[in-house]
PDB file of N, CA and C in Angstrom:
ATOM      1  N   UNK A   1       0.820  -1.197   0.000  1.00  0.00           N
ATOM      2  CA  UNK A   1       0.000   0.000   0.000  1.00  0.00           C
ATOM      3  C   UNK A   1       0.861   1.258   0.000  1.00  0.00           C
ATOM      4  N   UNK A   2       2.317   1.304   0.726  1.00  0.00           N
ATOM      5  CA  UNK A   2       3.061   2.493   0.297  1.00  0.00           C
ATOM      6  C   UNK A   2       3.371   3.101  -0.670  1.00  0.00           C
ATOM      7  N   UNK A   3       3.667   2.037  -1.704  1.00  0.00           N
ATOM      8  CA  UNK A   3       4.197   2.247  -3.131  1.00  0.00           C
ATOM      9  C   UNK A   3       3.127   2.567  -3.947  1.00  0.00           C
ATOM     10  N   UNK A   4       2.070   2.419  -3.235  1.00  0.00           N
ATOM     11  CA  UNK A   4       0.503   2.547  -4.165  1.00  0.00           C
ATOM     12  C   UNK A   4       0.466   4.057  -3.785  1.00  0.00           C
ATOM     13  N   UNK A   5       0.144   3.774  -2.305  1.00  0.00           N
ATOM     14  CA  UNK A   5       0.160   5.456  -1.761  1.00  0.00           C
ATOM     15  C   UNK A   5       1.161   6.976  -2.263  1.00  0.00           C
ATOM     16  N   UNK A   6       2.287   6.240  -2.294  1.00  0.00           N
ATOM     17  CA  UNK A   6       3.466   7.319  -2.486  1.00  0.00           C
ATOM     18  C   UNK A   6       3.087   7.669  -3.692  1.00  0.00           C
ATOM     19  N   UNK A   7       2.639   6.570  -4.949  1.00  0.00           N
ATOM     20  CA  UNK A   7       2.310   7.283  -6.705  1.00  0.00           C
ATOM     21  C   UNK A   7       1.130   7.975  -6.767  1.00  0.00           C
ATOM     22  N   UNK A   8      -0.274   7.760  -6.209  1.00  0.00           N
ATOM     23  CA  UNK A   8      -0.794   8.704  -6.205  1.00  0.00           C
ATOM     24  C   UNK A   8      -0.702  10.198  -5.022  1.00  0.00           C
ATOM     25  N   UNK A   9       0.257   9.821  -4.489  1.00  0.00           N
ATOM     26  CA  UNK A   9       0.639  11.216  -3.900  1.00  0.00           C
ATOM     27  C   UNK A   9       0.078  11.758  -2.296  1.00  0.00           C
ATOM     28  N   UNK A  10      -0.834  10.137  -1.506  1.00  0.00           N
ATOM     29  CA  UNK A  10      -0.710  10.621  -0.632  1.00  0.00           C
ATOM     30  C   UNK A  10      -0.496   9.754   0.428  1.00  0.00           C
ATOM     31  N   UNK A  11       1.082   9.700   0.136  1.00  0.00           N
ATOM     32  CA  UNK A  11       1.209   8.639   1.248  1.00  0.00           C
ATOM     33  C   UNK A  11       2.160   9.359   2.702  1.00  0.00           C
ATOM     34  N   UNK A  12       2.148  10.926   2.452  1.00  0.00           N
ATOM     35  CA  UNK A  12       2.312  11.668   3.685  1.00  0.00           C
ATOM     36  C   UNK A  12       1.018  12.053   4.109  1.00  0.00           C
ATOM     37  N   UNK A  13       0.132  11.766   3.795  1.00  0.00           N
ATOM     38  CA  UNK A  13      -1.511  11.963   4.338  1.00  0.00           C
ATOM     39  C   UNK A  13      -1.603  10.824   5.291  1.00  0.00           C
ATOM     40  N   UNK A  14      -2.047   9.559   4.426  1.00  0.00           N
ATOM     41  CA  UNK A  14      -1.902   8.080   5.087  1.00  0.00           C
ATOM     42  C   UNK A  14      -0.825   8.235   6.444  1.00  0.00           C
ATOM     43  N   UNK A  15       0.447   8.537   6.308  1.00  0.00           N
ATOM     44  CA  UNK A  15       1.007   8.511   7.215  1.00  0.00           C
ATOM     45  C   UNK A  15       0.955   9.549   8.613  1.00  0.00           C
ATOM     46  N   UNK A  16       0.386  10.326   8.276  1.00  0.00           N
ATOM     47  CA  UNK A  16       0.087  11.505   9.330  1.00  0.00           C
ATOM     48  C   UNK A  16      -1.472  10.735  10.143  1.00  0.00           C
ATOM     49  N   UNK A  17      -2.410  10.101   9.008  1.00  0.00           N
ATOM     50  CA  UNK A  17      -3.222   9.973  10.284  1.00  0.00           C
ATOM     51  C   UNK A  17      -2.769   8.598  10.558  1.00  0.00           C
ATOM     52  N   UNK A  18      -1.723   7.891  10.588  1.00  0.00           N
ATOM     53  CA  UNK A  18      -1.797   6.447  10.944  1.00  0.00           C
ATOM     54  C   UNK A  18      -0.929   7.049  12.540  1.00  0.00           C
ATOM     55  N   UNK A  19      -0.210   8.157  12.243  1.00  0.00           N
ATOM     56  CA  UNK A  19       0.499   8.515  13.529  1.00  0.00           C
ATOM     57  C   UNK A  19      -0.337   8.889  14.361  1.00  0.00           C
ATOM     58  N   UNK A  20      -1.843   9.694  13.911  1.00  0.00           N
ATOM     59  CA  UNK A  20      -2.838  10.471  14.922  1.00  0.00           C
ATOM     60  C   UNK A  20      -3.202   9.025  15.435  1.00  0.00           C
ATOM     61  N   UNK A  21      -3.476   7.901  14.486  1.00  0.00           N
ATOM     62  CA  UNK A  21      -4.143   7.335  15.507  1.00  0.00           C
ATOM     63  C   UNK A  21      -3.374   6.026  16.357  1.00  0.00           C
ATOM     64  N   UNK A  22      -2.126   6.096  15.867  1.00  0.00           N
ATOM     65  CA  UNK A  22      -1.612   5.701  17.300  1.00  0.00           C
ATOM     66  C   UNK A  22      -1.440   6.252  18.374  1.00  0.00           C
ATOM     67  N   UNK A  23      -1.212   7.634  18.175  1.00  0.00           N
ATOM     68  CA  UNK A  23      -1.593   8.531  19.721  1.00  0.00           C
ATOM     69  C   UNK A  23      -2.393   8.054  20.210  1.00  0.00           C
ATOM     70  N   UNK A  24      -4.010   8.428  19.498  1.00  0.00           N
ATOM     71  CA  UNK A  24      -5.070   8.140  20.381  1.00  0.00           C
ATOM     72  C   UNK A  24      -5.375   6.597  20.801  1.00  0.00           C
ATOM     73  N   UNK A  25      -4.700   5.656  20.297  1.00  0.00           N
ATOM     74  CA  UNK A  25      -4.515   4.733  20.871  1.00  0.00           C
ATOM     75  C   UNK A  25      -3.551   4.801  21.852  1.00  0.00           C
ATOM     76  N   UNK A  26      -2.383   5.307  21.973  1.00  0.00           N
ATOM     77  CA  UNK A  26      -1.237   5.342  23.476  1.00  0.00           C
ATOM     78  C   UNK A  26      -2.026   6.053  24.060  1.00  0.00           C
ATOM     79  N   UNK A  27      -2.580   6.707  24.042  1.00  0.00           N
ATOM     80  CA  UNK A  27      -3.316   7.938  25.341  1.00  0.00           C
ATOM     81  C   UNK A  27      -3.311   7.254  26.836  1.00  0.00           C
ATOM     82  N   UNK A  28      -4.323   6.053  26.695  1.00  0.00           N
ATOM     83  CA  UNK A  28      -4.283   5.553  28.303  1.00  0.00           C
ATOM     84  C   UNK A  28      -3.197   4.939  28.536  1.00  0.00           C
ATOM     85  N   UNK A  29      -2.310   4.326  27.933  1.00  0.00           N
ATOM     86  CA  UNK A  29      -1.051   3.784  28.278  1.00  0.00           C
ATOM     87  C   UNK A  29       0.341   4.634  28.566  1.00  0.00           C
ATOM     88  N   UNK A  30       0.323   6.133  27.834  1.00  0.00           N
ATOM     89  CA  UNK A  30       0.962   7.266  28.255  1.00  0.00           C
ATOM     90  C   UNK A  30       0.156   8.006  29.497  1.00  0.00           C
ATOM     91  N   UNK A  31      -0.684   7.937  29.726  1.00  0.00           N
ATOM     92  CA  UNK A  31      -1.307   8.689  31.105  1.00  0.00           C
ATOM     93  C   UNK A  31      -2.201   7.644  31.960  1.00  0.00           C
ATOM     94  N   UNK A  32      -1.481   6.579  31.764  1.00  0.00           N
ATOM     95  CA  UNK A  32      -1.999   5.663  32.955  1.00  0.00           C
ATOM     96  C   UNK A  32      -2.451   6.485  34.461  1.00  0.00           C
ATOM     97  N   UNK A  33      -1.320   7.245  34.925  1.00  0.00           N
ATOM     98  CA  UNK A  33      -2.488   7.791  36.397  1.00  0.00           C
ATOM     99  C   UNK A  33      -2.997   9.038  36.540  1.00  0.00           C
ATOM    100  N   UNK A  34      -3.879   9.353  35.244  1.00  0.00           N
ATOM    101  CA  UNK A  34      -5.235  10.453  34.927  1.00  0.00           C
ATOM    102  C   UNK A  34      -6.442   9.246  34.407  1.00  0.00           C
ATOM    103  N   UNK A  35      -7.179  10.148  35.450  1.00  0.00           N
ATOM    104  CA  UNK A  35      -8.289   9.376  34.687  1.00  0.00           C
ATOM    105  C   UNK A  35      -9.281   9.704  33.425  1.00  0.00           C
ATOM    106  N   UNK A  36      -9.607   9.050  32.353  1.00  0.00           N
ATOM    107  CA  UNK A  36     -10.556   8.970  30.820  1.00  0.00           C
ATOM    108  C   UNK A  36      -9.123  10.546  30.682  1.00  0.00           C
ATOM    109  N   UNK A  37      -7.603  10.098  30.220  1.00  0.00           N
ATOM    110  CA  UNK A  37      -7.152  11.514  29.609  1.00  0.00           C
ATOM    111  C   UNK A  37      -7.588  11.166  28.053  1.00  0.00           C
ATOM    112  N   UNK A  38      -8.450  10.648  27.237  1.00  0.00           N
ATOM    113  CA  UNK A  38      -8.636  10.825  26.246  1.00  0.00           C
ATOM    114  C   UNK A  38      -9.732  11.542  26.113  1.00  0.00           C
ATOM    115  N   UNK A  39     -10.467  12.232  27.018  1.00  0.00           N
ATOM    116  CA  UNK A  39     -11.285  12.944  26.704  1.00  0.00           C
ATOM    117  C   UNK A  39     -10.559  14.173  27.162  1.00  0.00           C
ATOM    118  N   UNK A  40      -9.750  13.950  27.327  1.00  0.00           N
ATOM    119  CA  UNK A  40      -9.236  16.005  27.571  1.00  0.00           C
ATOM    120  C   UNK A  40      -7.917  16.117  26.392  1.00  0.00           C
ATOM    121  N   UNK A  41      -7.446  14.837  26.253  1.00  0.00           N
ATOM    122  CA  UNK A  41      -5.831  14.737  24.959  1.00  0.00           C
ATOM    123  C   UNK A  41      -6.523  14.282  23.590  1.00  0.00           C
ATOM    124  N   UNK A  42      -6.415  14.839  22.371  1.00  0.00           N
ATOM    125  CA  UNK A  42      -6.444  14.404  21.126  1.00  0.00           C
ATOM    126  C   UNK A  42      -5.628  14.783  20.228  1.00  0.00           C
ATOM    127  N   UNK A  43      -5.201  14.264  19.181  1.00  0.00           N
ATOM    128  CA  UNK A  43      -4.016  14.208  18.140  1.00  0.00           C
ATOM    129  C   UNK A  43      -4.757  15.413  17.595  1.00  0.00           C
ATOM    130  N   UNK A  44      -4.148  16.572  16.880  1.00  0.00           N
ATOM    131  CA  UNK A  44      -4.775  17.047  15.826  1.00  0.00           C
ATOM    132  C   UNK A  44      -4.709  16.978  14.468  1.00  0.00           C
ATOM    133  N   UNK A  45      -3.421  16.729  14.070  1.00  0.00           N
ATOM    134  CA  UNK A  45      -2.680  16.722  13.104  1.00  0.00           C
ATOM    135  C   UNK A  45      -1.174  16.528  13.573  1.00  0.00           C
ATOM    136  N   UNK A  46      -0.431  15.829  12.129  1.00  0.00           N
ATOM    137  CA  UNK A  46       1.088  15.871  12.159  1.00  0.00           C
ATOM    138  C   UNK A  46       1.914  16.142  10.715  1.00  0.00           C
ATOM    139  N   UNK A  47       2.673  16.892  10.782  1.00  0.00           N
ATOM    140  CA  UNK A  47       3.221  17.900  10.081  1.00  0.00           C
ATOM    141  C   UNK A  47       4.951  18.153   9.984  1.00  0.00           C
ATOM    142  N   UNK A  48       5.338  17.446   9.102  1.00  0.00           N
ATOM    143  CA  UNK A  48       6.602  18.350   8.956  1.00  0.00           C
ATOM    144  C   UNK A  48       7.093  17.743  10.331  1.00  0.00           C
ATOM    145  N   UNK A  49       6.767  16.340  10.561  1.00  0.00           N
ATOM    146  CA  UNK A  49       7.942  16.166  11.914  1.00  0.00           C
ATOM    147  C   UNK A  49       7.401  16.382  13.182  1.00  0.00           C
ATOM    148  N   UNK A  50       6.065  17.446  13.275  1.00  0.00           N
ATOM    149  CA  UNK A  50       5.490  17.521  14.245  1.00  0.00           C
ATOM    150  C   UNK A  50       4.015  17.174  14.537  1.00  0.00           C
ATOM    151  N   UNK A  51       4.028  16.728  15.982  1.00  0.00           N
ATOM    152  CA  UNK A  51       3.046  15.863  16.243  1.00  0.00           C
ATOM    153  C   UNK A  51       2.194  17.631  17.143  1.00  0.00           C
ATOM    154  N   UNK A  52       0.734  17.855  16.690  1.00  0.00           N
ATOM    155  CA  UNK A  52       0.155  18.956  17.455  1.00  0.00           C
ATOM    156  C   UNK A  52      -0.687  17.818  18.212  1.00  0.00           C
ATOM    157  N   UNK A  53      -0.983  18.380  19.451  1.00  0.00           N
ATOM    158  CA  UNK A  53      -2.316  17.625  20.051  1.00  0.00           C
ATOM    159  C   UNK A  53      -2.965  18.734  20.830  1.00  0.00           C
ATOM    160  N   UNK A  54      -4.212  18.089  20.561  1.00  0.00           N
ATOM    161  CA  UNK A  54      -5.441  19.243  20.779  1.00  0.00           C
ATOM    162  C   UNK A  54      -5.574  19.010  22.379  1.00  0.00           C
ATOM    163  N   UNK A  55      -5.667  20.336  23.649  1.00  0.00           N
ATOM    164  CA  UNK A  55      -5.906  19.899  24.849  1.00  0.00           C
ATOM    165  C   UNK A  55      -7.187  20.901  25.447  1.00  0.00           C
ATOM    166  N   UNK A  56      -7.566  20.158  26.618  1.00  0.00           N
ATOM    167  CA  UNK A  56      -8.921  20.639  26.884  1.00  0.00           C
ATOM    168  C   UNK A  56      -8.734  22.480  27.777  1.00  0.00           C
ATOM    169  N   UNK A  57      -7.674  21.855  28.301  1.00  0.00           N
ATOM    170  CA  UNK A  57      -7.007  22.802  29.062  1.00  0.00           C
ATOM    171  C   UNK A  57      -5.880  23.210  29.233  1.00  0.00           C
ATOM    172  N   UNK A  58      -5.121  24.601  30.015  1.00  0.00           N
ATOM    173  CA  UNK A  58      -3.701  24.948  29.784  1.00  0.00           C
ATOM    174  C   UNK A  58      -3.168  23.640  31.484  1.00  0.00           C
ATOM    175  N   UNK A  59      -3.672  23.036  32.014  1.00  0.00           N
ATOM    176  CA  UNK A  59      -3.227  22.128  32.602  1.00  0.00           C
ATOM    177  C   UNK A  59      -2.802  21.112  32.390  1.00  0.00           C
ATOM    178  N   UNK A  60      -3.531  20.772  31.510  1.00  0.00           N
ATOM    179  CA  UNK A  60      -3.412  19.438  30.019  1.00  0.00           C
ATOM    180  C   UNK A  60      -2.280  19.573  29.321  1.00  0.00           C
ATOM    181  N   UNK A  61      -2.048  20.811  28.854  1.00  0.00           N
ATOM    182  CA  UNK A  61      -0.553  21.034  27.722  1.00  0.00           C
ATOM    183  C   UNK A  61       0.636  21.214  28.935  1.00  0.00           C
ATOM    184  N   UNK A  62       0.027  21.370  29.844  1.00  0.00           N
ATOM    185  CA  UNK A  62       1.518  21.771  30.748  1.00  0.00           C
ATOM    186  C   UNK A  62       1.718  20.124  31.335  1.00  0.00           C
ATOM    187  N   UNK A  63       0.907  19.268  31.165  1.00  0.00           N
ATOM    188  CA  UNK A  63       1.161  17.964  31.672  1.00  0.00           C
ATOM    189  C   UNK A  63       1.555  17.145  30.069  1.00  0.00           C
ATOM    190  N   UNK A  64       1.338  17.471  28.815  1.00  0.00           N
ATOM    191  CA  UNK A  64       2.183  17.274  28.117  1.00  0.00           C
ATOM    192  C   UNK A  64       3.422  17.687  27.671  1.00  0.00           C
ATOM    193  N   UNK A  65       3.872  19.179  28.327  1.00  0.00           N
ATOM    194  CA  UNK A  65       5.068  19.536  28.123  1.00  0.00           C
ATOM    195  C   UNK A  65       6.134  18.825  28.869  1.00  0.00           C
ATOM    196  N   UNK A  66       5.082  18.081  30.349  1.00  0.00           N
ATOM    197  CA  UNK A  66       6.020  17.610  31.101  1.00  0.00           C
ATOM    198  C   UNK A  66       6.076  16.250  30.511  1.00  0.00           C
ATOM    199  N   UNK A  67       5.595  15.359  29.844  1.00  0.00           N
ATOM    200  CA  UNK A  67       6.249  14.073  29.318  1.00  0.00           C
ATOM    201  C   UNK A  67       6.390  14.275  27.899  1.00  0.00           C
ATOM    202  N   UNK A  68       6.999  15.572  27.122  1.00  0.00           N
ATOM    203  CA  UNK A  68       6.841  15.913  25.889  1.00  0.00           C
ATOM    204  C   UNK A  68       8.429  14.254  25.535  1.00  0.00           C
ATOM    205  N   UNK A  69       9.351  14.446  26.228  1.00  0.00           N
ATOM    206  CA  UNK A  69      10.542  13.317  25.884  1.00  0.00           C
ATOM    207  C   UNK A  69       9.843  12.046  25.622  1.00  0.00           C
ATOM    208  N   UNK A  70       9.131  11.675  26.488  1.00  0.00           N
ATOM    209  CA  UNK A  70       8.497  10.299  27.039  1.00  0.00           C
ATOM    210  C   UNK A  70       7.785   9.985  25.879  1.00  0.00           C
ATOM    211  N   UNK A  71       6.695  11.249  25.637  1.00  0.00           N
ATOM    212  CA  UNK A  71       5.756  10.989  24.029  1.00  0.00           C
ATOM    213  C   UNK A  71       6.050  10.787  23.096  1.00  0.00           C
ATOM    214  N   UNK A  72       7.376  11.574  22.737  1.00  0.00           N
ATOM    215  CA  UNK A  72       8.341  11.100  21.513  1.00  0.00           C
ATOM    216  C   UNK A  72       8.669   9.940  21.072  1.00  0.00           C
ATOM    217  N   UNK A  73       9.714   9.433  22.218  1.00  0.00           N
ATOM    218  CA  UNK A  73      10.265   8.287  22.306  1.00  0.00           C
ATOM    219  C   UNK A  73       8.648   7.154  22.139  1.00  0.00           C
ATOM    220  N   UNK A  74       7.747   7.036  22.841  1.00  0.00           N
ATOM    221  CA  UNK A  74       7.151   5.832  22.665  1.00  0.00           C
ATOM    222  C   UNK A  74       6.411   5.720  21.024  1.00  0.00           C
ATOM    223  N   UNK A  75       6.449   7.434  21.073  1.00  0.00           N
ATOM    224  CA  UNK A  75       5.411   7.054  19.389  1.00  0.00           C
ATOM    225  C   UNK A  75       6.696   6.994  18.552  1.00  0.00           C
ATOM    226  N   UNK A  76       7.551   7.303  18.594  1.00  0.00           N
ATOM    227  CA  UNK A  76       8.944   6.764  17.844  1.00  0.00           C
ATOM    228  C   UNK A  76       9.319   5.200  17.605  1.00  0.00           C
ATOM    229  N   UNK A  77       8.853   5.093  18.799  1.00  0.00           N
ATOM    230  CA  UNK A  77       9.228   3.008  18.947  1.00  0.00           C
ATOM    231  C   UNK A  77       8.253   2.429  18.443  1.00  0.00           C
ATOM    232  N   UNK A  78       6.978   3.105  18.439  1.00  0.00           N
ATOM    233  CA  UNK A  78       5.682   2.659  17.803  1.00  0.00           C
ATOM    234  C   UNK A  78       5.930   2.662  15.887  1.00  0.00           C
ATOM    235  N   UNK A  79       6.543   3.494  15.804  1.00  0.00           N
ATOM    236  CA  UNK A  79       6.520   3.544  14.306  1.00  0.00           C
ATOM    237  C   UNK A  79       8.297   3.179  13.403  1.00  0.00           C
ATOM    238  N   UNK A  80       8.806   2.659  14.625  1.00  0.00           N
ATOM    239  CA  UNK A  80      10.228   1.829  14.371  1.00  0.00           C
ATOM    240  C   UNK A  80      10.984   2.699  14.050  1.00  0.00           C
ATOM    241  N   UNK A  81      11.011   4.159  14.112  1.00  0.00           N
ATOM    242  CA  UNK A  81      12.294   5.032  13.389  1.00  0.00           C
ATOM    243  C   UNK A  81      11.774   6.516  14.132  1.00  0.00           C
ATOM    244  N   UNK A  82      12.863   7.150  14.138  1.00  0.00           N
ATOM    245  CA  UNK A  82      12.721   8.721  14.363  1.00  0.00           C
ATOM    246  C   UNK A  82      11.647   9.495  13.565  1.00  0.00           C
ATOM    247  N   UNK A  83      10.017   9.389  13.501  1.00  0.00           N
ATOM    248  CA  UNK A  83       9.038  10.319  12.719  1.00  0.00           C
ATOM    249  C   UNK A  83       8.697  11.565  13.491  1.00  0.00           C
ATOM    250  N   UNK A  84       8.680  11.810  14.621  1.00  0.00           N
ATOM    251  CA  UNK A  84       8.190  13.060  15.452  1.00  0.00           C
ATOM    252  C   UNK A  84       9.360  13.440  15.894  1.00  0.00           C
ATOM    253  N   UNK A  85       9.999  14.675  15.606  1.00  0.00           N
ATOM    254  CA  UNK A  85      10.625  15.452  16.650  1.00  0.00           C
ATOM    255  C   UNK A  85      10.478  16.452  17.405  1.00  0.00           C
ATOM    256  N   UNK A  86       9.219  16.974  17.462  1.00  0.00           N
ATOM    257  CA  UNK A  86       8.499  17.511  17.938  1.00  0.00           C
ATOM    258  C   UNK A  86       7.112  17.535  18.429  1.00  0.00           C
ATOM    259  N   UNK A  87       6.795  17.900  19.318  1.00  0.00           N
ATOM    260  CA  UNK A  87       4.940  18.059  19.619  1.00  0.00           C
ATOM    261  C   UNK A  87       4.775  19.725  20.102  1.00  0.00           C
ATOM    262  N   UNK A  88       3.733  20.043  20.002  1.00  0.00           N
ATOM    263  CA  UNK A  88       3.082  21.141  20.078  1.00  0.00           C
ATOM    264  C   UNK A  88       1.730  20.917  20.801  1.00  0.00           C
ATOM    265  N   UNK A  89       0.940  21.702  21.468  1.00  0.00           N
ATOM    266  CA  UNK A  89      -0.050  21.612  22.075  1.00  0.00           C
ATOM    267  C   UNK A  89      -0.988  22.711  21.548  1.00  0.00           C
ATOM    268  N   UNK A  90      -2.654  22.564  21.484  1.00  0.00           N
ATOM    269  CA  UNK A  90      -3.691  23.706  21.328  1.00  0.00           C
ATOM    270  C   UNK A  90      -4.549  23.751  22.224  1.00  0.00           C
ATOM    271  N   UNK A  91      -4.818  24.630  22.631  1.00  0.00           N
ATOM    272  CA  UNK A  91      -6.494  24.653  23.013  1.00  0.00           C
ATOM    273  C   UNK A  91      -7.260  24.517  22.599  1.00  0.00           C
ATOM    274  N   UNK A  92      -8.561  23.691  22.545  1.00  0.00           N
ATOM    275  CA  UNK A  92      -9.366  23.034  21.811  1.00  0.00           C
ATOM    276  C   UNK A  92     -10.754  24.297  21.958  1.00  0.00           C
TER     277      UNK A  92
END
C-alpha cells in the first residue's frame, strides 16, 4: 500500500493519520495515572515532523510539556524510526 500510496501522492496523508491514531490509541497507556485523559488529549494533526495535540485545558498542555521526551520516544518506537521530533499543544 506504500508504493501505491506514495504514486498517487498521498502517502504523507496516510502517514500523518496512521500517527494520529496511534496517539489516540497510546493515550491511556501514556497517562496511565489520569483518569478517561482521552477525553481532555487528542491528536490534531502531524506535520513536517510535528506531532500537534489538541488539549482541553492549559493544565493538560503543561502535563504534556512535562512528558513531551516520554511521548516522543514511545510514538517513535511505535513507528520503528525517528518520525516526530516535535509536539506542540492547542487549546481546543
Amino acid at each position: 500500500m506504500t508504493k501505491a500510496a506514495n504514486r498517487y501522492g498521498v502517502g504523507k496523508e496516510i502517514q500523518a493519520v496512521k500517527i494520529c491514531h496511534d496517539f489516540s490509541q497510546m493515550i491511556p497507556v501514556l497517562f496511565y495515572d489520569k483518569e478517561t485523559p482521552e477525553k481532555y488529549i487528542k491528536p490534531a494533526y502531524f506535520k513536517k515532523d510535528m506531532l500537534v495535540i489538541e488539549v482541553e485545558s492549559p493544565a493538560w498542555a503543561q502535563e504534556i510539556i512535562m512528558r513531551k521526551p516520554q511521548i516522543i520516544d514511545e510514538m517513535n518506537k511505535k513507528a520503528g524510526r525517528q518520525i516526530i521530533k516535535s509536539l506542540r499543544t492547542q487549546l481546543r
